[in-house]
Protein backbone atom coordinates (compact mmCIF):
# COMPACT_ATOMS: atom_id res chain seq x y z
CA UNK A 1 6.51 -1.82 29.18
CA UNK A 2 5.88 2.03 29.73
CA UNK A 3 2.57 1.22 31.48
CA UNK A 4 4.43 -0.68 33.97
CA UNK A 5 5.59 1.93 36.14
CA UNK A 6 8.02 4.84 36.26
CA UNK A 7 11.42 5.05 33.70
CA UNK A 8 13.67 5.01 36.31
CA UNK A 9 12.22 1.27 37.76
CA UNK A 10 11.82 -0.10 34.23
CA UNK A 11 14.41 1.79 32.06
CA UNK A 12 15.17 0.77 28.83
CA UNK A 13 18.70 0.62 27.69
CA UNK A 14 18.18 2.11 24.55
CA UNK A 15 15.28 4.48 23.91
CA UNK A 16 14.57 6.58 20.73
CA UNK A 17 10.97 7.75 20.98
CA UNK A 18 8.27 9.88 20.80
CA UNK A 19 9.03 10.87 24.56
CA UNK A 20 12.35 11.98 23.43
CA UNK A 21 12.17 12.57 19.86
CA UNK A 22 9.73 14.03 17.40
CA UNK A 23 7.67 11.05 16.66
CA UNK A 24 8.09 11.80 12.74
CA UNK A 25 11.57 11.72 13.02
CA UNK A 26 11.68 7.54 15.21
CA UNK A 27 8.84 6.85 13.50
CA UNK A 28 8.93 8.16 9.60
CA UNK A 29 12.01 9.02 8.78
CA UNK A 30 13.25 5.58 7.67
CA UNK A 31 17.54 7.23 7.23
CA UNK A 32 16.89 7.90 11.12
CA UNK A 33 15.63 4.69 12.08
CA UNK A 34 18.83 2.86 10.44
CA UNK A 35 21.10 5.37 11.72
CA UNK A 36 19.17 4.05 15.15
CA UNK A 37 19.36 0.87 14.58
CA UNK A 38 22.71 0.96 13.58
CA UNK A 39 23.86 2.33 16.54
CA UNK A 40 22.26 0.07 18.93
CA UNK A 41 23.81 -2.93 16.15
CA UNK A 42 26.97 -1.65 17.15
CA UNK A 43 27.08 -1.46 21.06
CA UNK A 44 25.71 -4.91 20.93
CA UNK A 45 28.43 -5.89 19.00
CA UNK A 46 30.67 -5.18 21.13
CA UNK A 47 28.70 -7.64 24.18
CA UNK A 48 28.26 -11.22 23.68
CA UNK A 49 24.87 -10.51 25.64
CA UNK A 50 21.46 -11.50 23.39
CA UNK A 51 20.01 -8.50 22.69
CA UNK A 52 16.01 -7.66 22.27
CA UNK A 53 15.29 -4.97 19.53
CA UNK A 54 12.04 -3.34 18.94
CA UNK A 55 11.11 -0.89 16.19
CA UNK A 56 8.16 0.81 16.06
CA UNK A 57 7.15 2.40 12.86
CA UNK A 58 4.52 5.40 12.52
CA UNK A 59 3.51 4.61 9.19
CA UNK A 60 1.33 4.01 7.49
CA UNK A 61 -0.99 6.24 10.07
CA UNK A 62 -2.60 8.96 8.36
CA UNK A 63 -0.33 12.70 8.18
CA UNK A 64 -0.98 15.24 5.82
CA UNK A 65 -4.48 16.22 6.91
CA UNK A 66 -3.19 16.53 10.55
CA UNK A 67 0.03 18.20 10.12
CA UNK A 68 0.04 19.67 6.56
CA UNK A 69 3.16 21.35 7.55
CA UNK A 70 5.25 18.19 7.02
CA UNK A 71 4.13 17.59 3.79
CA UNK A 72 1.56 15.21 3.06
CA UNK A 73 3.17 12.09 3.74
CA UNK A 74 5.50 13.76 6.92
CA UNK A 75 8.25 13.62 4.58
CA UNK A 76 9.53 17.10 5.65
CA UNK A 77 11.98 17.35 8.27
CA UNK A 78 13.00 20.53 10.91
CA UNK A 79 9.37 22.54 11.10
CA UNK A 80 8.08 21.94 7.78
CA UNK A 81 9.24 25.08 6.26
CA UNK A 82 10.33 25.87 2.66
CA UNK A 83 13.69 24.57 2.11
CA UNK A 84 13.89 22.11 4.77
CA UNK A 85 15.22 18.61 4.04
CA UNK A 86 13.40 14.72 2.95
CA UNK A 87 14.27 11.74 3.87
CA UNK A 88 17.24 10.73 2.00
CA UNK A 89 16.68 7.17 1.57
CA UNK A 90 12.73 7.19 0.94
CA UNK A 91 12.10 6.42 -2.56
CA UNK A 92 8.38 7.23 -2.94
CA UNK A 93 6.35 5.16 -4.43
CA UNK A 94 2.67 6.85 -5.51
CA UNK A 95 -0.44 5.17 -6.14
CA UNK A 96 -3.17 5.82 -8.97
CA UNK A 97 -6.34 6.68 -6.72
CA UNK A 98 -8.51 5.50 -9.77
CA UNK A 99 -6.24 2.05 -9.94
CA UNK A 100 -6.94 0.60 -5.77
CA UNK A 101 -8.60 -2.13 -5.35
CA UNK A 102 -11.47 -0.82 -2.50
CA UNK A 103 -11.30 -3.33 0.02
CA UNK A 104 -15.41 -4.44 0.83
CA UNK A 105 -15.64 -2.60 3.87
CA UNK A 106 -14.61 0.77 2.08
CA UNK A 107 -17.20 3.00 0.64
CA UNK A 108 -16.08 2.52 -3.38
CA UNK A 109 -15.50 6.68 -3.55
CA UNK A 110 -13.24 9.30 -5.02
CA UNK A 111 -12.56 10.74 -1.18
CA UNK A 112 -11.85 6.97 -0.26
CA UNK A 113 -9.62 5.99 -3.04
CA UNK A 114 -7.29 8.94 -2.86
CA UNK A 115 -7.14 8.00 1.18
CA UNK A 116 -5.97 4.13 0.11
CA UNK A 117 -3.42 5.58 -2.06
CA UNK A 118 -2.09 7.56 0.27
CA UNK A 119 -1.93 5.02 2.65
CA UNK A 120 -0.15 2.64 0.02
CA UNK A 121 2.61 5.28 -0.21
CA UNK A 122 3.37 5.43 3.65
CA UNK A 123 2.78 1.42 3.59
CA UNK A 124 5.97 1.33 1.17
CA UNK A 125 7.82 4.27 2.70
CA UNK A 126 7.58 1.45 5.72
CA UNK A 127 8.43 -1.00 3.62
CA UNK A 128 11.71 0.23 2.45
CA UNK A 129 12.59 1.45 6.10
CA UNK A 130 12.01 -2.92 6.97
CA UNK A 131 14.50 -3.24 4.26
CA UNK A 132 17.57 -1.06 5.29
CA UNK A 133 16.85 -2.58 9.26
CA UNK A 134 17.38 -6.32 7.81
CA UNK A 135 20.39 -4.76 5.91
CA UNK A 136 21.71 -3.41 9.16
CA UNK A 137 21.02 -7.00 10.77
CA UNK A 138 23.25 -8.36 7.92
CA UNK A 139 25.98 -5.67 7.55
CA UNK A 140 26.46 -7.33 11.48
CA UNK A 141 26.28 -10.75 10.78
CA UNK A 142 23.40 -11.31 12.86
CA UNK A 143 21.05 -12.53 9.93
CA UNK A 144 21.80 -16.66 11.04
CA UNK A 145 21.22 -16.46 13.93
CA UNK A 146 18.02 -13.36 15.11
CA UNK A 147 14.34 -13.76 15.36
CA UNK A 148 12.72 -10.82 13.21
CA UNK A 149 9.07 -10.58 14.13
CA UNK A 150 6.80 -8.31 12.09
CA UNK A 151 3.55 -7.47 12.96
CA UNK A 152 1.06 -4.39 13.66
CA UNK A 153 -0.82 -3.52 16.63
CA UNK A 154 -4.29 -3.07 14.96
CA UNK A 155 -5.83 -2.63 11.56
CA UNK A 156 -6.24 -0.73 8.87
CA UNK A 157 -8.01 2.79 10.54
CA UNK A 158 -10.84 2.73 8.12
CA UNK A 159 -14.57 1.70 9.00
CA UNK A 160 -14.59 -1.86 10.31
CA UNK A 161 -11.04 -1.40 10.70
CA UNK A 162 -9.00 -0.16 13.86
CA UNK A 163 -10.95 0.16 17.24
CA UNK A 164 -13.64 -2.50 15.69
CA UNK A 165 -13.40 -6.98 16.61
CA UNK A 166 -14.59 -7.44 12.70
CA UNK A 167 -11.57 -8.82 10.57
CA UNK A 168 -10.95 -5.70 9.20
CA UNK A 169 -9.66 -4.51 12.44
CA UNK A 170 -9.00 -8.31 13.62
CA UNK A 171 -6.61 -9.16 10.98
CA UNK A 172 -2.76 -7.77 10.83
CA UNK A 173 0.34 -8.81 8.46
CA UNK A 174 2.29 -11.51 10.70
CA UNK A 175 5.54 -12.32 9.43
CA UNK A 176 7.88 -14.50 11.97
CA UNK A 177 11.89 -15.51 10.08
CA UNK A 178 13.35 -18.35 11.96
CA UNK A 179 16.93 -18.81 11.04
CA UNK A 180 17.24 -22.10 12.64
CA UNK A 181 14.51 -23.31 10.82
CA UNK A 182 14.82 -23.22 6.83
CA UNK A 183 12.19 -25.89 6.31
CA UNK A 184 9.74 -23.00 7.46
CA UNK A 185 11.36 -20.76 5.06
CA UNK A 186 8.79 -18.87 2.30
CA UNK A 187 6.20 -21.25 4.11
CA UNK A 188 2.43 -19.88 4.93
CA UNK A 189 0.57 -20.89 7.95
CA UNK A 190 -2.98 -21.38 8.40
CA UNK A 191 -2.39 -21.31 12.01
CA UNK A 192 -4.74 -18.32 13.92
CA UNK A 193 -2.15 -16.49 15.59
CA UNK A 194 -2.22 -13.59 17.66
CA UNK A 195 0.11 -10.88 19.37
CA UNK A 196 -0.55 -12.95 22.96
CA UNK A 197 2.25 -15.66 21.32
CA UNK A 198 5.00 -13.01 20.99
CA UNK A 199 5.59 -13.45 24.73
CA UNK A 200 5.89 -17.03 24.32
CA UNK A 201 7.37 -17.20 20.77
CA UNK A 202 10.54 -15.24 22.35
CA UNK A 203 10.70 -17.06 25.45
CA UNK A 204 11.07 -20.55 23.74
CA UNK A 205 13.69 -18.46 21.23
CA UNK A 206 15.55 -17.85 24.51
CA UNK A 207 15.38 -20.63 25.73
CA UNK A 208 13.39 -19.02 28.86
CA UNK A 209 10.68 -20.52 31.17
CA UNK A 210 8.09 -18.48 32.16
CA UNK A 211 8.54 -17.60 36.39
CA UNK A 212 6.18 -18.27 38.73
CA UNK A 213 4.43 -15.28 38.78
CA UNK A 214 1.39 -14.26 40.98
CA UNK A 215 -1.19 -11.32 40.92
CA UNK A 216 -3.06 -11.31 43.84
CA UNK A 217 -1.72 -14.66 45.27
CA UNK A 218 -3.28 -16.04 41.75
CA UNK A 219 -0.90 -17.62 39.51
CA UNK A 220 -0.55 -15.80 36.31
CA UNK A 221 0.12 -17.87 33.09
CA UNK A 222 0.75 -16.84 29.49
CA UNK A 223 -2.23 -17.40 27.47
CA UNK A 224 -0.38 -17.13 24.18
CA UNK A 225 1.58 -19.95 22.62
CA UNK A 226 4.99 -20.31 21.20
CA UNK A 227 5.26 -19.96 17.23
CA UNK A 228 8.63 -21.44 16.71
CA UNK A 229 7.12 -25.00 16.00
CA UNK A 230 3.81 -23.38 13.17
CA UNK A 231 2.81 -27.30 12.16
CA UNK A 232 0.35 -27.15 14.79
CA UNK A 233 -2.94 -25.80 13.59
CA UNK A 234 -4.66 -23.70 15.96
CA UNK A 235 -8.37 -23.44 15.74
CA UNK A 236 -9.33 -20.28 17.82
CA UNK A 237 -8.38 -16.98 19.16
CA UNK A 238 -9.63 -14.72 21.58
CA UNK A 239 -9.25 -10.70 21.58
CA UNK A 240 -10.57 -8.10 23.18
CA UNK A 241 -10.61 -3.78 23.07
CA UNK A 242 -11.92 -1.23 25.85
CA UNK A 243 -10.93 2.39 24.74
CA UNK A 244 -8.84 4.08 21.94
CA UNK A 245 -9.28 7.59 23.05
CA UNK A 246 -10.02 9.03 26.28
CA UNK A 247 -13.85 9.46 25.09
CA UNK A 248 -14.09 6.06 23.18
CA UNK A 249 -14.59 3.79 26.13
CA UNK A 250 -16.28 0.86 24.36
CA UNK A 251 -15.21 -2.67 25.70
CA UNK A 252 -15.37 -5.65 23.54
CA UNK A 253 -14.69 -9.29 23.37
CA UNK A 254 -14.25 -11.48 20.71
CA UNK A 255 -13.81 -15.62 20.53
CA UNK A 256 -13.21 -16.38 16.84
CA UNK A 257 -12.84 -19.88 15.03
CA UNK A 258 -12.15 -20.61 11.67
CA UNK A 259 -16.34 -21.17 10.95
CA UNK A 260 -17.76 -18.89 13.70
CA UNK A 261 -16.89 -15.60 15.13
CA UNK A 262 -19.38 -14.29 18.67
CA UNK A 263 -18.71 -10.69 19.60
CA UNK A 264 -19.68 -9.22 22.70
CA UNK A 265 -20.44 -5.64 22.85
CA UNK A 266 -20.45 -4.28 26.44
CA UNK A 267 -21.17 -1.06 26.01
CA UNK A 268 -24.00 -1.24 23.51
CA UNK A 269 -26.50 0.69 24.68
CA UNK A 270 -24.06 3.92 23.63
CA UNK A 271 -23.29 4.73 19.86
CA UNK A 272 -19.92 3.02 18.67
CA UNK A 273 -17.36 5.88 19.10
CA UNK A 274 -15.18 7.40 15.88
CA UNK A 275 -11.73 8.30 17.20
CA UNK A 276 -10.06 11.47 15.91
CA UNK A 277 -7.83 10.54 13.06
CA UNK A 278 -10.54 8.61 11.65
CA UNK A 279 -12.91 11.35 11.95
CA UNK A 280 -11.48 14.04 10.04
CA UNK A 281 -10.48 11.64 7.09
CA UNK A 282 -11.43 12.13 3.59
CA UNK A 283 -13.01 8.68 4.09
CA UNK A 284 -14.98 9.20 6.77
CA UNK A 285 -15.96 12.63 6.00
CA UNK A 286 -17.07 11.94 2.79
CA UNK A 287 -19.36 9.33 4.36
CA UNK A 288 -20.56 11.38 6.84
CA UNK A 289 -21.50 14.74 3.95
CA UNK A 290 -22.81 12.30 1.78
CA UNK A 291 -25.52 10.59 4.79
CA UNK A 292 -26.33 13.81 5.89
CA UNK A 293 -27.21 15.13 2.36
CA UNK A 294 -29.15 11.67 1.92
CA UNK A 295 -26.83 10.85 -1.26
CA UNK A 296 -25.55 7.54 -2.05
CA UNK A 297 -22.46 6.21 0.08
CA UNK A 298 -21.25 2.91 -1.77
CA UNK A 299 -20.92 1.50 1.32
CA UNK A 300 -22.12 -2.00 2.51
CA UNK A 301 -23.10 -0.56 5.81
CA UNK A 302 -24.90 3.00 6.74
CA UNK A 303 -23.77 5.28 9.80
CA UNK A 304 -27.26 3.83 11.77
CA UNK A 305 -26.21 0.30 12.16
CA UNK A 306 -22.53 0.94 12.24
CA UNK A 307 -23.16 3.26 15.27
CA UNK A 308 -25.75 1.46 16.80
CA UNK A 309 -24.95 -2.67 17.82
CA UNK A 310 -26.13 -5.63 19.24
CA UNK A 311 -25.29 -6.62 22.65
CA UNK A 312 -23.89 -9.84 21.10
CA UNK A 313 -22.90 -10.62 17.38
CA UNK A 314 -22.83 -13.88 15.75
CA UNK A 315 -21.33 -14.68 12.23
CA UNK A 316 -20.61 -17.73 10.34
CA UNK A 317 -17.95 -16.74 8.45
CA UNK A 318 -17.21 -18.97 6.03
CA UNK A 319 -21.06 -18.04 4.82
CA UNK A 320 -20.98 -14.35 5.30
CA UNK A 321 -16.69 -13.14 5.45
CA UNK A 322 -18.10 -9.59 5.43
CA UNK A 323 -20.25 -9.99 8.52
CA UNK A 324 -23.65 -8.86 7.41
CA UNK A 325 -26.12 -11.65 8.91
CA UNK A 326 -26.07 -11.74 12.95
CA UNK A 327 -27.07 -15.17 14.05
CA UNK A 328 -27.66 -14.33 17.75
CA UNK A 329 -31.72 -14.10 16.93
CA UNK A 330 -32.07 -17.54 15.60
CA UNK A 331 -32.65 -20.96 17.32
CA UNK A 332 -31.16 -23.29 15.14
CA UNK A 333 -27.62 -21.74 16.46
CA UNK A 334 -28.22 -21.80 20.01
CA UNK A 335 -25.79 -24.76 20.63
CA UNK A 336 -23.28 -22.77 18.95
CA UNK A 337 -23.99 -19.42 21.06
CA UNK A 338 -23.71 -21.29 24.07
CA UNK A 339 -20.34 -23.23 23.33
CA UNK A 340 -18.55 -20.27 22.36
CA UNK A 341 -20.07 -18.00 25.27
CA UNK A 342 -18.68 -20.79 27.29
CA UNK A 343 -15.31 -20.62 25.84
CA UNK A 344 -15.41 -16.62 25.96
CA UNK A 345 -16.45 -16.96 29.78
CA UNK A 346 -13.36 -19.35 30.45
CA UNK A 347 -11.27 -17.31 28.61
CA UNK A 348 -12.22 -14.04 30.92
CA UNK A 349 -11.84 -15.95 34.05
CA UNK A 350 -8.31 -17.03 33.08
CA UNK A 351 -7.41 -13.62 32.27
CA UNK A 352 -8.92 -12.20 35.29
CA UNK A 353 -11.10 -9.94 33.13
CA UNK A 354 -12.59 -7.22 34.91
CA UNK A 355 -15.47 -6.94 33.03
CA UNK A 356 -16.49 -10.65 33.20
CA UNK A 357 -19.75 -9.65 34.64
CA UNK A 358 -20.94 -6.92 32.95
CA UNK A 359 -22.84 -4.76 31.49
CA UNK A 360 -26.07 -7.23 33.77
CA UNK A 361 -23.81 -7.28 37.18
CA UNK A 362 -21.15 -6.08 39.14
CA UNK A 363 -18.31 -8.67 40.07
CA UNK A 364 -17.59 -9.31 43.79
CA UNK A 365 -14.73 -11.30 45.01
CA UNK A 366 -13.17 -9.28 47.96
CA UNK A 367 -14.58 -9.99 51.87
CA UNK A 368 -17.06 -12.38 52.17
CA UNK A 369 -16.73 -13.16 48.58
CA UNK A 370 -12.81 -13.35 48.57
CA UNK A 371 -13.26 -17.25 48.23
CA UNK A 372 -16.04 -17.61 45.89
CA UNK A 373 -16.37 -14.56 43.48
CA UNK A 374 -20.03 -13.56 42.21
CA UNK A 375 -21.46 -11.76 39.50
CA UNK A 376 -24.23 -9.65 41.34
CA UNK A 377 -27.27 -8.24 39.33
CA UNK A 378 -27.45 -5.21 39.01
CA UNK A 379 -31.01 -5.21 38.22
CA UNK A 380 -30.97 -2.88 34.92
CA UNK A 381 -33.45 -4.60 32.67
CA UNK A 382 -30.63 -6.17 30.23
CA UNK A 383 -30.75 -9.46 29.46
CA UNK A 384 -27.86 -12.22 30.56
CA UNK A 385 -28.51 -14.07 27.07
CA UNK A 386 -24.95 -16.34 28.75
């Protein structure tokens, strides 16, 4: 909602966050966030309005190595300094970096196990802080009758992880409670899901039809579904990711299936960028030392072919779940390229992607081309394998 325009059009009428608060503080410390919460519990109490609640946690993203004055998991409060407070209702819960399991896309290292750990500890700091917000929905009587969504917004930021369309950075927890439904209770979905269905999922909650809305004079229509009925089984989902930081402009899209996943890598020609907070991990670090100094990573990949990418990527993932073997070069899955380039090409066109056309042409559809939009080459030696 803050990229819609200014605060003053689009206010909020509760706000607690890193705008107007030290983003530890709305974000970490999980006594704040139920004091929060708790607060905005009680003015809705006092409304028979329905009321839309979202809380944004900061963990588990990385701390101590960015701001070591907060303590290494940000558990400090004030300006870090000796003597100031913790979070009162944090129990901390520490990891043994020598007992993780190293997920497959992880280089199996010292520097990378103590980096899981750590992460394990914020992951349960967040944890807790989920727990005292559904006691707060309780303590108000609200647990029969709310929609609690949880969810993240990328995932985990370690390599093939955040900023990448592998399932390491595909895949996020997705937990949806419907009161009204205890036959889904403690159920599991194979359902492919993704955060386009929120949208939908509390509109049919609400009981509200989507308006007629235009961009354009184009009629604009959710392409997410609603998650309140999960017996349907849905087959495919669609994704995509153009920038992280400033300086890590790399647009991607992604059609996956339960069998097949086609990536399409826009900007391949330039080495896949490494955001900041990734950068200066022990993780990555350690990768990095170790590839310079030619030593051994324990990694499935190397810094070469992470950095460097096809234009498109093909994997059939039920043969290769760590997405080793691209496809693209042989023949005998050409059918297969060109139904889900198909499917990826409808998809952009319905959500009026901007980049439809490139990185081989430049899309026209204003003036003489207002009425029938073209993709015009651009002449620069690529190849339009679509």
């Amino acid at each position: 909602k803050k990229t819609c325009g200014p605060e003053s059009v689009y206010p909020f009428d509760f706000a607690f966050t890193e705008e107007n608060n030290s983003i530890n503080q709305v974000g970490r410390n999980i006594t704040r966030i139920r004091n929060l919460v708790n607060k905005f519990l009680t003015a809705a109490n006092s409304s028979s309005r329905p009321f839309f609640l979202y809380v944004a946690f900061h963990d588990p993203h990385r701390c101590g190595h960015t701001n070591p004055e907060f303590g290494e998991f940000c558990e400090k409060f004030g300006n870090g300094a000796e003597g100031m407070g913790v979070i009162p209702d944090w129990k901390p819960i520490h990891y043994k970096p020598e007992e993780v399991l190293v997920p497959y896309f992880v280089p199996d290292t010292p520097a990378a196990r103590r980096d899981i750990a750590a992460q394990y500890t914020t992951i349960s700091r967040m944890d807790q802080g989920i727990g005292l917000i559904l006691d707060e929905i309780k303590k108000f009587n609200y647990e029969n009758d709310t929609l609690v969504i949880f969810t993240s917004d990328n995932g985990i930021p370690f390599p093939s992880g955040r900023t990448n369309l592998y399932d390491p950075g595909m895949a996020e927890p997705f937990l949806l409670h419907i009161p009204k439904k205890p036959e889904l209770h403690n159920k599991e979905s194979n359902s492919m899901v993704s955060l386009l269905d929120i949208a939908p999922t509390i509109l049919d909650w609400f009981n509200i039809s989507y308006p007629d809305y235009k961009l354009n004079k184009a009629s604009v229509k959710l392409t997410g579904k609603s998650l309140l009925n999960l017996t349907q089984n849905e087959e495919t989902v669609f994704g995509s990711h153009n920038l992280h930081e400033a300086t890590m402009y790399y647009p991607m899209r992604v059609i996956r299936t339960k069998e097949y996943k086609l990536i399409h890598n826009l900007n391949f020609k330039m080495p896949f960028p490494i955001d900041q907070d990734f950068f200066i991990s022990p993780t990555f670090q350690d990768l990095l030392n170790k590839t310079l100094d030619g030593l051994p990573t324990n990694w499935y990949k190397n810094l070469s072919n992470y950095y460097y990418r096809d234009q498109w990527e093909l994997y059939n993932l039920k043969e290769d779940p760590h997405e080793l073997r691209n496809l693209i070069p042989y023949p005998v899955y050409s059918d297969v390229v060109k139904k889900l380039m198909q499917a990826l090409w409808d998809w952009s066109v319905k959500t009026n992607d901007p980049w439809i056309c490139s990185p081989y042409a430049v899309l026209e559809d204003t003036g003489r081309f207002k009425d029938n939009p073209q993709c015009l080459p651009l002449y620069n030696h690529l190849v339009d394998l679509a």
